[in-house]
C-alpha atoms as a PDB file:
ATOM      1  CA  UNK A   1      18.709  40.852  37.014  1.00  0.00           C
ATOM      2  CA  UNK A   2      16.205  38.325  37.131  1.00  0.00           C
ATOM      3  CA  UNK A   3      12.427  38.711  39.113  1.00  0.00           C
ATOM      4  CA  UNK A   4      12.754  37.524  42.608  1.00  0.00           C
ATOM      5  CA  UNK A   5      10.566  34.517  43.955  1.00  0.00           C
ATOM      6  CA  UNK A   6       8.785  33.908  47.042  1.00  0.00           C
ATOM      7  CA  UNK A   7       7.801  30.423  47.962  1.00  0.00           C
ATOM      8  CA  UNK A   8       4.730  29.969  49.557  1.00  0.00           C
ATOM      9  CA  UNK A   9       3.782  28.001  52.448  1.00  0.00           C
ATOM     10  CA  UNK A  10       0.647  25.723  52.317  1.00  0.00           C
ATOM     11  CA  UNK A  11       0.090  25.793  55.647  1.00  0.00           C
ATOM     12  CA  UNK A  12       0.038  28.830  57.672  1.00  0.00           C
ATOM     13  CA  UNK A  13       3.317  30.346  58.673  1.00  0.00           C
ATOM     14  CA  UNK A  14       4.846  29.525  61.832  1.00  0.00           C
ATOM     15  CA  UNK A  15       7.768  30.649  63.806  1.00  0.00           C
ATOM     16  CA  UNK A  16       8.918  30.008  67.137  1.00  0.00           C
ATOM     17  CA  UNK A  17      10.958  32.818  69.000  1.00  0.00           C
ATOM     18  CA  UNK A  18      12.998  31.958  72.215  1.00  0.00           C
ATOM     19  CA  UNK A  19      11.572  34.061  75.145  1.00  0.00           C
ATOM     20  CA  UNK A  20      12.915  33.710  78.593  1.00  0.00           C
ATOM     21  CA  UNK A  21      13.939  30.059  77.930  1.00  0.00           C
ATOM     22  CA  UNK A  22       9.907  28.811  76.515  1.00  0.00           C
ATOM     23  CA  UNK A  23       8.687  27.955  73.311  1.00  0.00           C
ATOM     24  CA  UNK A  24       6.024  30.183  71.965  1.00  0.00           C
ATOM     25  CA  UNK A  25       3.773  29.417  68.910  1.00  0.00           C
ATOM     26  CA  UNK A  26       2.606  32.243  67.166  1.00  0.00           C
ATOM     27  CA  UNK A  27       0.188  31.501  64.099  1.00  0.00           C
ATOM     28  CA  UNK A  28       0.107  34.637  61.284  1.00  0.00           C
ATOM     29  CA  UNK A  29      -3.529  34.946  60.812  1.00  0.00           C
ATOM     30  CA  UNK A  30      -4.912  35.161  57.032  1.00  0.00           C
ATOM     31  CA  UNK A  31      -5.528  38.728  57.038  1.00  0.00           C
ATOM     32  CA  UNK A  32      -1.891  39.264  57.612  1.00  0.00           C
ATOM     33  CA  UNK A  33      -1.220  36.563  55.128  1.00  0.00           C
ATOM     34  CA  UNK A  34      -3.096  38.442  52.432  1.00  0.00           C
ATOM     35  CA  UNK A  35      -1.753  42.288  53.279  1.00  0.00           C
ATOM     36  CA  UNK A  36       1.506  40.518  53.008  1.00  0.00           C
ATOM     37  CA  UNK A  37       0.752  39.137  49.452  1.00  0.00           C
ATOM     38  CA  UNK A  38      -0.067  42.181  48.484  1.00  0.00           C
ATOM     39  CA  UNK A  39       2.806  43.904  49.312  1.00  0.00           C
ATOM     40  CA  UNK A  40       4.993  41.471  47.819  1.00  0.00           C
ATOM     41  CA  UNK A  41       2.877  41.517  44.453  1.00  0.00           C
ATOM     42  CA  UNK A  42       3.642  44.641  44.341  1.00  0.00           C
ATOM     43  CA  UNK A  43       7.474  44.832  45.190  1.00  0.00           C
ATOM     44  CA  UNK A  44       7.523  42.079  42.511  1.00  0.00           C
ATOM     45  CA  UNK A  45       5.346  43.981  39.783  1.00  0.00           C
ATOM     46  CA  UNK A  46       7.618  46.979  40.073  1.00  0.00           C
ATOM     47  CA  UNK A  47      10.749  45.087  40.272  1.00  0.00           C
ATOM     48  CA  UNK A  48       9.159  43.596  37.050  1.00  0.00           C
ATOM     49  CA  UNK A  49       8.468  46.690  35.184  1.00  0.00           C
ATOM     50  CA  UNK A  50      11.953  48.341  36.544  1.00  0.00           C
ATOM     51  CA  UNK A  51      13.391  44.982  34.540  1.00  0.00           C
ATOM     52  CA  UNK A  52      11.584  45.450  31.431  1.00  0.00           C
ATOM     53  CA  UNK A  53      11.976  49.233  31.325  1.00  0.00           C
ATOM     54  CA  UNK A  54      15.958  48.831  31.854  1.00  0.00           C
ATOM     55  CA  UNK A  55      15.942  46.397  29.050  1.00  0.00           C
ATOM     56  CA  UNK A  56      13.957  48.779  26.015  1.00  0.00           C
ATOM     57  CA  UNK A  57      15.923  51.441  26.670  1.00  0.00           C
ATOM     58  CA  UNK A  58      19.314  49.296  26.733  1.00  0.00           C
ATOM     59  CA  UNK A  59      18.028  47.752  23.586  1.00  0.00           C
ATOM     60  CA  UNK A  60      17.032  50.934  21.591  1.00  0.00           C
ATOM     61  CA  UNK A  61      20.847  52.270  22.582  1.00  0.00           C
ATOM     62  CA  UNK A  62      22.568  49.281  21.064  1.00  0.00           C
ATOM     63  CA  UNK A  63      20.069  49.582  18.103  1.00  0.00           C
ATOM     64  CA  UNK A  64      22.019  52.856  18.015  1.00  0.00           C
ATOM     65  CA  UNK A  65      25.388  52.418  18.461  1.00  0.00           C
ATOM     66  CA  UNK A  66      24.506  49.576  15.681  1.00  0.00           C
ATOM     67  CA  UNK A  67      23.794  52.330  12.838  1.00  0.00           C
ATOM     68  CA  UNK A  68      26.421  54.605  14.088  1.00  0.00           C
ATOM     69  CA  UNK A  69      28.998  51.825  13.874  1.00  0.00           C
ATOM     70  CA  UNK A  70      27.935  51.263  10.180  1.00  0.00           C
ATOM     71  CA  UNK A  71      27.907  54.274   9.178  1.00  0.00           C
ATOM     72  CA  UNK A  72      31.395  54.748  10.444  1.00  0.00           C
ATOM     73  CA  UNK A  73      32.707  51.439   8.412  1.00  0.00           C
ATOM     74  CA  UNK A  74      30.708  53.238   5.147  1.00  0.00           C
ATOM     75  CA  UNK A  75      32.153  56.761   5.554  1.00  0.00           C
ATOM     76  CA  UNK A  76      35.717  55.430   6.354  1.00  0.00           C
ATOM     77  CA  UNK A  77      35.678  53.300   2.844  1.00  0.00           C
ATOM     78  CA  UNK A  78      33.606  56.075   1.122  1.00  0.00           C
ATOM     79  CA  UNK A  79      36.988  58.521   2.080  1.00  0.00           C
ATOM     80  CA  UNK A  80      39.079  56.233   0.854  1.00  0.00           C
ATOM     81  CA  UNK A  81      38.059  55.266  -2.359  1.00  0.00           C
ATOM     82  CA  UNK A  82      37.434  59.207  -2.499  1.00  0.00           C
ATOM     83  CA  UNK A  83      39.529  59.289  -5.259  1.00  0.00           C
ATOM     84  CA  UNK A  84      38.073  56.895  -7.128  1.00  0.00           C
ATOM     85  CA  UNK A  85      35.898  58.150 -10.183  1.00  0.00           C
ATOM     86  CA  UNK A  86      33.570  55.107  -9.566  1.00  0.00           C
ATOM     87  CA  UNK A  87      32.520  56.408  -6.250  1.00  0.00           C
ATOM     88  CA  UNK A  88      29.499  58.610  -6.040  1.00  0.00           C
ATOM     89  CA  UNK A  89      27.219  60.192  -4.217  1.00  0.00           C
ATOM     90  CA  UNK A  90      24.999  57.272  -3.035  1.00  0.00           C
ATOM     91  CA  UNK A  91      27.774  56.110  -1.294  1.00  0.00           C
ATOM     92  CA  UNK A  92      27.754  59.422   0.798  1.00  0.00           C
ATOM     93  CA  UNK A  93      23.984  59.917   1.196  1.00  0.00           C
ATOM     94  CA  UNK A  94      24.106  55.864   2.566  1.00  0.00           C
ATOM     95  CA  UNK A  95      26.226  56.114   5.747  1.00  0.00           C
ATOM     96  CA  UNK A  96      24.723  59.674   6.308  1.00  0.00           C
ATOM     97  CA  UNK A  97      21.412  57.784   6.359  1.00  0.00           C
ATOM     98  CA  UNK A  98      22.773  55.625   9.139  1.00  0.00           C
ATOM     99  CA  UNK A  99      24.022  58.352  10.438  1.00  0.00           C
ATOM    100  CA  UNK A 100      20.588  59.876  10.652  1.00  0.00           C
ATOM    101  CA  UNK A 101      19.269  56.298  12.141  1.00  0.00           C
ATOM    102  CA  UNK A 102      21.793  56.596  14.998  1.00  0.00           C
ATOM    103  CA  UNK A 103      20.795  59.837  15.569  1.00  0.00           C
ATOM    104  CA  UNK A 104      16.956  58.807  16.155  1.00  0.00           C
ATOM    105  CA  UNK A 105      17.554  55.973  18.130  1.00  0.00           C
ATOM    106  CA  UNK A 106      19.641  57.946  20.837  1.00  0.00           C
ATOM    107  CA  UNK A 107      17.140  60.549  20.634  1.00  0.00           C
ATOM    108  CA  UNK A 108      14.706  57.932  22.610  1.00  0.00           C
ATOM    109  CA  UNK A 109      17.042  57.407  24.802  1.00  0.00           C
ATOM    110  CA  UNK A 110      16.385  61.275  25.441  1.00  0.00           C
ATOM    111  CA  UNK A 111      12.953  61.452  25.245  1.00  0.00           C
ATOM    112  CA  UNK A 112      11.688  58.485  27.524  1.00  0.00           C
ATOM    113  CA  UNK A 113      14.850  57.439  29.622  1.00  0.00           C
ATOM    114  CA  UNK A 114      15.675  60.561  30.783  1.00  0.00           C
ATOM    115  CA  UNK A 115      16.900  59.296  33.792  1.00  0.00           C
ATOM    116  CA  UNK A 116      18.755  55.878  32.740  1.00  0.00           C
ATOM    117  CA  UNK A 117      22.737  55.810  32.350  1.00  0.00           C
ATOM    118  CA  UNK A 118      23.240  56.222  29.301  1.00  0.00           C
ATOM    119  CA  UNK A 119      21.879  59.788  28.570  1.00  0.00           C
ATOM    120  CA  UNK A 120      25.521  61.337  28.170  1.00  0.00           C
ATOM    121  CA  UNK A 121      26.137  58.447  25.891  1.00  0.00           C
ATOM    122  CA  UNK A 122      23.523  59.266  23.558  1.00  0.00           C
ATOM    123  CA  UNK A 123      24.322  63.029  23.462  1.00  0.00           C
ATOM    124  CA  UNK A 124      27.857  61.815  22.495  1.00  0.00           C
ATOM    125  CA  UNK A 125      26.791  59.621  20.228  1.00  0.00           C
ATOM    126  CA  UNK A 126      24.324  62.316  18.798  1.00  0.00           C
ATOM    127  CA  UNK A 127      26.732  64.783  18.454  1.00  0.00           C
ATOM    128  CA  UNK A 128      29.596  62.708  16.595  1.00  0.00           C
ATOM    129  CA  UNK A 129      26.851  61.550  14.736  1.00  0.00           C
ATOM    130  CA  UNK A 130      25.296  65.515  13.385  1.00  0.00           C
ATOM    131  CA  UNK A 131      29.008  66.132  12.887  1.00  0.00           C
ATOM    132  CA  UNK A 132      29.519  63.623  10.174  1.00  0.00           C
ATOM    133  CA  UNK A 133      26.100  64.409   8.382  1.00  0.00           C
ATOM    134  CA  UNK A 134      27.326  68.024   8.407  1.00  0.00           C
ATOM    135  CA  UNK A 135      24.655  69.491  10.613  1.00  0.00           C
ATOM    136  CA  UNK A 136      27.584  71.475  12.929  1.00  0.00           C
ATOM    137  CA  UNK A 137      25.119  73.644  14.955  1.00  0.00           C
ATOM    138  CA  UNK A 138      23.313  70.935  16.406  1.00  0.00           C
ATOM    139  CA  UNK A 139      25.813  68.691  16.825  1.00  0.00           C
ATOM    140  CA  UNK A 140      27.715  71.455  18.778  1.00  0.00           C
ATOM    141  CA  UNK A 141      24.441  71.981  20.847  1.00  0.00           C
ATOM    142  CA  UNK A 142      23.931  68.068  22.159  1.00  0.00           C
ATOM    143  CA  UNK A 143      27.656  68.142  22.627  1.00  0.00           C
ATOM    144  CA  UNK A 144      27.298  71.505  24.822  1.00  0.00           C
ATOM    145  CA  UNK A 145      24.556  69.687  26.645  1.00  0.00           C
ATOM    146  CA  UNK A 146      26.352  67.147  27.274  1.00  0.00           C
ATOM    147  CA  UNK A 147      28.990  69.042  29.196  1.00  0.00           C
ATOM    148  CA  UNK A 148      26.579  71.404  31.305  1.00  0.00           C
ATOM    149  CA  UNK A 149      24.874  68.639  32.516  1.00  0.00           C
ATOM    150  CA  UNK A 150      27.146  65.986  32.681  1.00  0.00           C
ATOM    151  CA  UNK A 151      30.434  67.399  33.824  1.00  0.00           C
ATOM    152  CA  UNK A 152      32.002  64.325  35.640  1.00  0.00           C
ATOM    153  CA  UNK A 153      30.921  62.503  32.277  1.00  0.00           C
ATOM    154  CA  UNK A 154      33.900  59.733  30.814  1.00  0.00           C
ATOM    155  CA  UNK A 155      33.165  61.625  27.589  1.00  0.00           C
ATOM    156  CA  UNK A 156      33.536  65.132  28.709  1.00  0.00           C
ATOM    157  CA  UNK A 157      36.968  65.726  26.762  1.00  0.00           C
ATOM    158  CA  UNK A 158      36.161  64.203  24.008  1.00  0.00           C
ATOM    159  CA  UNK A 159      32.742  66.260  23.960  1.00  0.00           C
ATOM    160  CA  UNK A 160      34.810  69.449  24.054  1.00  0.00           C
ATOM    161  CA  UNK A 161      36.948  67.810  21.423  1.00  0.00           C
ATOM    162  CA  UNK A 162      34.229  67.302  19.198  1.00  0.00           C
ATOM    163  CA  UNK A 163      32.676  70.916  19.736  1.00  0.00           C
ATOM    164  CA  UNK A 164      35.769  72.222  19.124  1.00  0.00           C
ATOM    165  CA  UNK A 165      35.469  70.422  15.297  1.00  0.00           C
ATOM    166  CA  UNK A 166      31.987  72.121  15.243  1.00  0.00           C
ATOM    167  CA  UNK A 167      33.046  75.458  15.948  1.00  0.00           C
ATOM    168  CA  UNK A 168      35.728  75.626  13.371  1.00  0.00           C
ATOM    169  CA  UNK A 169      33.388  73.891  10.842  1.00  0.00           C
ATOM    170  CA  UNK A 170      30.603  76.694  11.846  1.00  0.00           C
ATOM    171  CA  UNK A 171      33.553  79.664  11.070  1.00  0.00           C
ATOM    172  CA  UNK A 172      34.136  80.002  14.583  1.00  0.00           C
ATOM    173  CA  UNK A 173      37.755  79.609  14.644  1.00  0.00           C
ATOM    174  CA  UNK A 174      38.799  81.499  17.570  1.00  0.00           C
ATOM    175  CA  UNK A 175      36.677  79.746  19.986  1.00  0.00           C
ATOM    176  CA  UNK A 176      37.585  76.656  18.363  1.00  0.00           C
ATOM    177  CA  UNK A 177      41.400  77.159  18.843  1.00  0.00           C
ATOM    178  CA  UNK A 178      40.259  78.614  22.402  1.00  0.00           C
ATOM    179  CA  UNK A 179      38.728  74.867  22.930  1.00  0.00           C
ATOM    180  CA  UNK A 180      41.548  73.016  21.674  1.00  0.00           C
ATOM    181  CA  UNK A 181      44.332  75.056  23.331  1.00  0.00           C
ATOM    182  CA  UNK A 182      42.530  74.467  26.700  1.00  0.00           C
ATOM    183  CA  UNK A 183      42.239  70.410  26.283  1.00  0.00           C
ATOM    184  CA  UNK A 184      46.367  70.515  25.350  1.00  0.00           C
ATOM    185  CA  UNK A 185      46.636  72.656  28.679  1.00  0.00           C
ATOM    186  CA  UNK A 186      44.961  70.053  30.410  1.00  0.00           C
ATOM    187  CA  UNK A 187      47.168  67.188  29.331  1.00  0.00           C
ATOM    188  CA  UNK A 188      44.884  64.936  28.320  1.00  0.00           C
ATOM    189  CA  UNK A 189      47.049  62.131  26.447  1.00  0.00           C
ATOM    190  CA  UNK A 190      44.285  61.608  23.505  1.00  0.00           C
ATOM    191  CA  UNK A 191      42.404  64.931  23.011  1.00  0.00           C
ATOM    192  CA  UNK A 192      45.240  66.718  24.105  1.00  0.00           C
ATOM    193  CA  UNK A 193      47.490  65.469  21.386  1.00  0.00           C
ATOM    194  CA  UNK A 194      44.236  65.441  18.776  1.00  0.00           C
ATOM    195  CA  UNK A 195      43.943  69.126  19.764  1.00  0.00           C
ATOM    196  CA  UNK A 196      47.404  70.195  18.664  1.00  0.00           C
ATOM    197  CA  UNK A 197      47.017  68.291  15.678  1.00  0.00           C
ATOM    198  CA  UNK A 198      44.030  70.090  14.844  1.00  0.00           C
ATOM    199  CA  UNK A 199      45.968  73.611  15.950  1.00  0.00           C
ATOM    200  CA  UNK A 200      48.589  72.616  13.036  1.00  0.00           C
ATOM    201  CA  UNK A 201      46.231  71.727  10.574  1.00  0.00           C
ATOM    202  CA  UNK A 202      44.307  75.088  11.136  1.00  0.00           C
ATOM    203  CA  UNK A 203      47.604  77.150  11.039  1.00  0.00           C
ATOM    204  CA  UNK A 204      48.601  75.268   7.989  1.00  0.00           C
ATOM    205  CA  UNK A 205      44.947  75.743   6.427  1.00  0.00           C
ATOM    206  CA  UNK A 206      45.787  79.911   6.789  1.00  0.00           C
ATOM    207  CA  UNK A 207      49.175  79.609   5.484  1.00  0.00           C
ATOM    208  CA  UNK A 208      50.882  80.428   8.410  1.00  0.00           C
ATOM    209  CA  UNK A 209      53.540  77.807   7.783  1.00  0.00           C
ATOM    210  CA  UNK A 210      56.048  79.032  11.553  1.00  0.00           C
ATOM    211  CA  UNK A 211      52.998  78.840  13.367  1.00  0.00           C
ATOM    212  CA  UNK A 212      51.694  75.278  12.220  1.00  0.00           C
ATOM    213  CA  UNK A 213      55.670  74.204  12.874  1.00  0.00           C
ATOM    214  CA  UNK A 214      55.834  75.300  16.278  1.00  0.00           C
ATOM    215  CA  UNK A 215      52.453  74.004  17.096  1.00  0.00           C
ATOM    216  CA  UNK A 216      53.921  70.717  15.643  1.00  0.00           C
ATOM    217  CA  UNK A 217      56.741  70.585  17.788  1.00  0.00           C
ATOM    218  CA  UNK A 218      55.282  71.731  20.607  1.00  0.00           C
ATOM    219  CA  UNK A 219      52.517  69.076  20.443  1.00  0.00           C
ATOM    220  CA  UNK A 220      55.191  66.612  20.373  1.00  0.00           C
ATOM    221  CA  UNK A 221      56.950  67.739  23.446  1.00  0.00           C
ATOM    222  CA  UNK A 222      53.905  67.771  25.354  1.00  0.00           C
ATOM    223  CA  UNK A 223      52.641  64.074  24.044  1.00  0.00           C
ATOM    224  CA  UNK A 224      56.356  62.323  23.344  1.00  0.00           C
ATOM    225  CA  UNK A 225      54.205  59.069  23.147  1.00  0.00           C
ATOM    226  CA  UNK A 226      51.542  59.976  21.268  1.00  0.00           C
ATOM    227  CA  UNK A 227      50.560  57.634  17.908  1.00  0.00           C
ATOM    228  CA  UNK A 228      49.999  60.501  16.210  1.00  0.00           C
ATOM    229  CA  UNK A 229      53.962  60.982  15.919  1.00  0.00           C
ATOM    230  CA  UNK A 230      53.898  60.555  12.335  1.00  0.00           C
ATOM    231  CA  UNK A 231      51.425  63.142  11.831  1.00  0.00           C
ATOM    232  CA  UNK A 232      53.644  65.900  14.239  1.00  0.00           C
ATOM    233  CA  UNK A 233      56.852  65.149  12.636  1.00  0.00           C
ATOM    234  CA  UNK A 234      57.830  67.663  10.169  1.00  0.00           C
END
């Protein structure tokens, strides 16, 4: 969006409206000239400021989304060369740092754009963010937020997903499998399928080996096309 412009006449403005067939001349006097200038300072001014406002907090969101997509390219290699003697614990405490960055910047977003567009992407981002620097209670909390008050939200499954991942990280597993049994009831092709992943895993994790195979299967008749078909086949 770019400021609007108003050209300005040097002579005074004139207009001639038809009326019963004659030609009238009507002159705007100065006075009205000058309220009128004023008026459209102002419309311009806040148009202006609406511009410039729209623009910080756009800016301090894709600052954001900046650290959280590094720390996502650090943590990914960091789990893969896991096994690597070579890798330490700088490696970790680096992408949690940009982590932490992420978080900070989306927190703005929060604090002075409360009413901008992109508050239930920075309470996304802030929660997937807490989750990977371990801090599962607040992480849960924005993600909770982020569903009370943003329930027709293009991130409200994946929110739940993610709290789900909370609970069970904060020993909360039966709300967790609560959580993820509800997003596979829903059929949601991604989360769904994630969520009966995650079901398996947690069955596996408590050695109930029939339970994690039926959640398996089951997973697989409900998503047939999921990618994660590798994963589900036992």
């Amino acid at each position: 969006m770019g400021p609007l412009q108003q050209r300005r006449e040097s002579k005074p403005f004139r207009y001639r409206p038809l009326s019963h067939g004659r030609c009238r001349t009507t002159t705007v006097s100065a006075d009205s000239r000058w309220r009128f200038g004023r008026v459209w300072h102002g419309l311009v001014l806040g148009l202006l400021v609406a511009v410039l406002s729209s623009c910080v907090y756009f800016n301090t969101f894709y600052n954001a989304e900046k650290h959280f997509r590094g720390a996502e390219k650090k943590r990914t290699k960091y789990e893969r060369e896991l096994g690597n003697r070579s890798v330490n614990q700088s490696a970790r405490r680096t992408y949690e740092g940009l982590y932490e960055k992420a978080v900070r910047k989306a927190s703005l977003v929060l604090d002075k754009h409360r009413e901008s567009d992109l508050v239930d992407d920075a309470m996304f981002l802030i929660g997937r963010a807490l989750y990977w620097k371990r801090d599962y209670q607040y992480a849960s909390r924005s993600l909770q937020d982020l569903e009370d008050n943003f329930p027709n939200s293009e991130f409200l499954d994946q929110a739940r997903y993610w709290r789900a991942l909370c609970l069970d990280e904060l020993s909360q597993p039966e709300e967790a499998r609560a959580l993820f049994r509800s997003l596979m009831s829903d059929r949601r092709p991604i989360v769904g399928a994630l969520s009966g992943l995650r079901l398996g895993e947690m069955s596996e994790r408590d050695e109930d080996w029939n339970s994690a195979i039926q959640q398996y299967r089951s997973t697989l008749e409900a998503f047939p096309r999921t990618k994660l078909r590798s994963q589900l086949w036992l």
